[in-house]
C-alpha atoms as a PDB file:
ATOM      1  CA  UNK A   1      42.324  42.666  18.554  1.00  0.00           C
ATOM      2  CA  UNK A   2      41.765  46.336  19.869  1.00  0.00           C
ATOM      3  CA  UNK A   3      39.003  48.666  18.397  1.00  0.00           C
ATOM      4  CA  UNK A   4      40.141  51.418  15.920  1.00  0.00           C
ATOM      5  CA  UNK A   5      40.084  54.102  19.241  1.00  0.00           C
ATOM      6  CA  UNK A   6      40.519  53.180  22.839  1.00  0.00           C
ATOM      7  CA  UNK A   7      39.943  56.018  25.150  1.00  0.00           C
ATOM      8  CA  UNK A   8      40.811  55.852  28.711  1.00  0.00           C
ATOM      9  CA  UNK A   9      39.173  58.201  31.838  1.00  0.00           C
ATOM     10  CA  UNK A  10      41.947  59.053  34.064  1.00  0.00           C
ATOM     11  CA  UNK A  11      40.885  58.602  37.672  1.00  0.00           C
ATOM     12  CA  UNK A  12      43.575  59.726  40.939  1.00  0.00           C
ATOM     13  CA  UNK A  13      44.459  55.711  41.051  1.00  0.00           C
ATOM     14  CA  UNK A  14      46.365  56.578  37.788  1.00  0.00           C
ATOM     15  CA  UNK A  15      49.855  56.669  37.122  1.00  0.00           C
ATOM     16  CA  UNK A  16      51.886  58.438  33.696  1.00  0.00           C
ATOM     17  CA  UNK A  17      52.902  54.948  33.598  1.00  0.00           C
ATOM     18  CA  UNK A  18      50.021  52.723  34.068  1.00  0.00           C
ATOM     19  CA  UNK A  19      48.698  55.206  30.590  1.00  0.00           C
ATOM     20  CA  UNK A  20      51.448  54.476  28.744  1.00  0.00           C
ATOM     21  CA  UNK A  21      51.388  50.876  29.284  1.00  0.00           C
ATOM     22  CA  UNK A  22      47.610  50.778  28.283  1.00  0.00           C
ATOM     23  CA  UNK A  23      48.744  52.980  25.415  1.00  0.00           C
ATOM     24  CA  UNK A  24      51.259  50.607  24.143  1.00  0.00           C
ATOM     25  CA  UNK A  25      49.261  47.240  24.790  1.00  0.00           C
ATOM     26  CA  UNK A  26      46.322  48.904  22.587  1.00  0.00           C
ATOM     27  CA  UNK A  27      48.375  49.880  19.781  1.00  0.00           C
ATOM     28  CA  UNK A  28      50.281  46.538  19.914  1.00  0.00           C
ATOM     29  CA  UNK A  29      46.557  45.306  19.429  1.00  0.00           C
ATOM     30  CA  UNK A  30      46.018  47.304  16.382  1.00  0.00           C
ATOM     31  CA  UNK A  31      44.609  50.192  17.737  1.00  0.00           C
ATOM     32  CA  UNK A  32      44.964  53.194  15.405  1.00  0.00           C
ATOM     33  CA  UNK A  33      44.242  55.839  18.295  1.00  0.00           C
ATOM     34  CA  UNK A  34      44.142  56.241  22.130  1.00  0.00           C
ATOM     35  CA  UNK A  35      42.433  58.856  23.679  1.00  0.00           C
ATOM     36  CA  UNK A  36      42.899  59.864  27.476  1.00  0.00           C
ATOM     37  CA  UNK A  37      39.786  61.909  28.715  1.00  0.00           C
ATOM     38  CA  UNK A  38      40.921  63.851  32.560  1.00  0.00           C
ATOM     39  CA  UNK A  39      39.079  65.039  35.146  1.00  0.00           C
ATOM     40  CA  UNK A  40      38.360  68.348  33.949  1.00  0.00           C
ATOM     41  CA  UNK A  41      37.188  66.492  30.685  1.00  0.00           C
ATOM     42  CA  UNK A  42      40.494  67.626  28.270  1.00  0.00           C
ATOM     43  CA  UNK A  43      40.726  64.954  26.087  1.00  0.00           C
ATOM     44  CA  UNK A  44      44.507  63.814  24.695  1.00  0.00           C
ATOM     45  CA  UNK A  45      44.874  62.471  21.211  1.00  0.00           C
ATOM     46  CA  UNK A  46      47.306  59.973  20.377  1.00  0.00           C
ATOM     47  CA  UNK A  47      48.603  57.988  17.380  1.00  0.00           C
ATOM     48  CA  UNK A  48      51.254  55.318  16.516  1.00  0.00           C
ATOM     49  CA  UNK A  49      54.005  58.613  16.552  1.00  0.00           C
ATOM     50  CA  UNK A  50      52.599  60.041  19.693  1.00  0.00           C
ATOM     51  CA  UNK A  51      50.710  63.024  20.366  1.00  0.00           C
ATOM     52  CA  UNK A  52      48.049  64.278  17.746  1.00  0.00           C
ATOM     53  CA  UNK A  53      46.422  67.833  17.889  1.00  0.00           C
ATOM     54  CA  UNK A  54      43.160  66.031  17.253  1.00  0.00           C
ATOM     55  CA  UNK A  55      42.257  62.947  15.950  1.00  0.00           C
ATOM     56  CA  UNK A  56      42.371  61.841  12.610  1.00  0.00           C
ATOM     57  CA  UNK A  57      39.917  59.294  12.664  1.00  0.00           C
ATOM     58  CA  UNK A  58      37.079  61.349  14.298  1.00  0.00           C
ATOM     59  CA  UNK A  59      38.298  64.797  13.342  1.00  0.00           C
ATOM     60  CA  UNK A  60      35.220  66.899  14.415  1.00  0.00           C
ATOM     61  CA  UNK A  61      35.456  65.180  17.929  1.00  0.00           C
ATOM     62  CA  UNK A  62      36.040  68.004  20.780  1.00  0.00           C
ATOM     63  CA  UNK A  63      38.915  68.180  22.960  1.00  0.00           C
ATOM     64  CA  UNK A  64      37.180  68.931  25.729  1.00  0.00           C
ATOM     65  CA  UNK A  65      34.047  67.436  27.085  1.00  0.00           C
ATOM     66  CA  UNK A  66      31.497  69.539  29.224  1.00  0.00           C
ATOM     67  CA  UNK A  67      29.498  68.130  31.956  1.00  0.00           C
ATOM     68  CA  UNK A  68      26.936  70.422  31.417  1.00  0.00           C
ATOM     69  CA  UNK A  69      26.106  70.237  35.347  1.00  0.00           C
END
């Protein structure tokens, strides 16, 4: 059983594909979201339909994440 949101950090040793797998596998888990954080710290929000403009489950969540470096 997958948790409720399963985020992912893209790294270069990433593929489209290897994502999508991961996205699949967690929502065949029962995962209601999947979130895929990049290197500049976007995040993407996705449901069971695909691509969300933010998520539902943590709506106040940003989109992007700042190092603050």
């Amino acid at each position: 059983m997958a948790p409720e949101i399963c985020v992912e950090v893209w790294s270069p040793s990433n593929t489209p594909e290897e994502l999508e797998m991961k996205r699949r596998l967690y929502f065949d888990k029962g995962a209601l979201e999947f979130w895929v954080c990049n290197e500049q710290g976007e995040i993407s929000f996705f449901g069971h339909q695909g691509s969300l403009s933010q998520s539902r489950l943590c709506p106040g969540f940003p989109a992007e994440i700042n190092g603050g470096a």
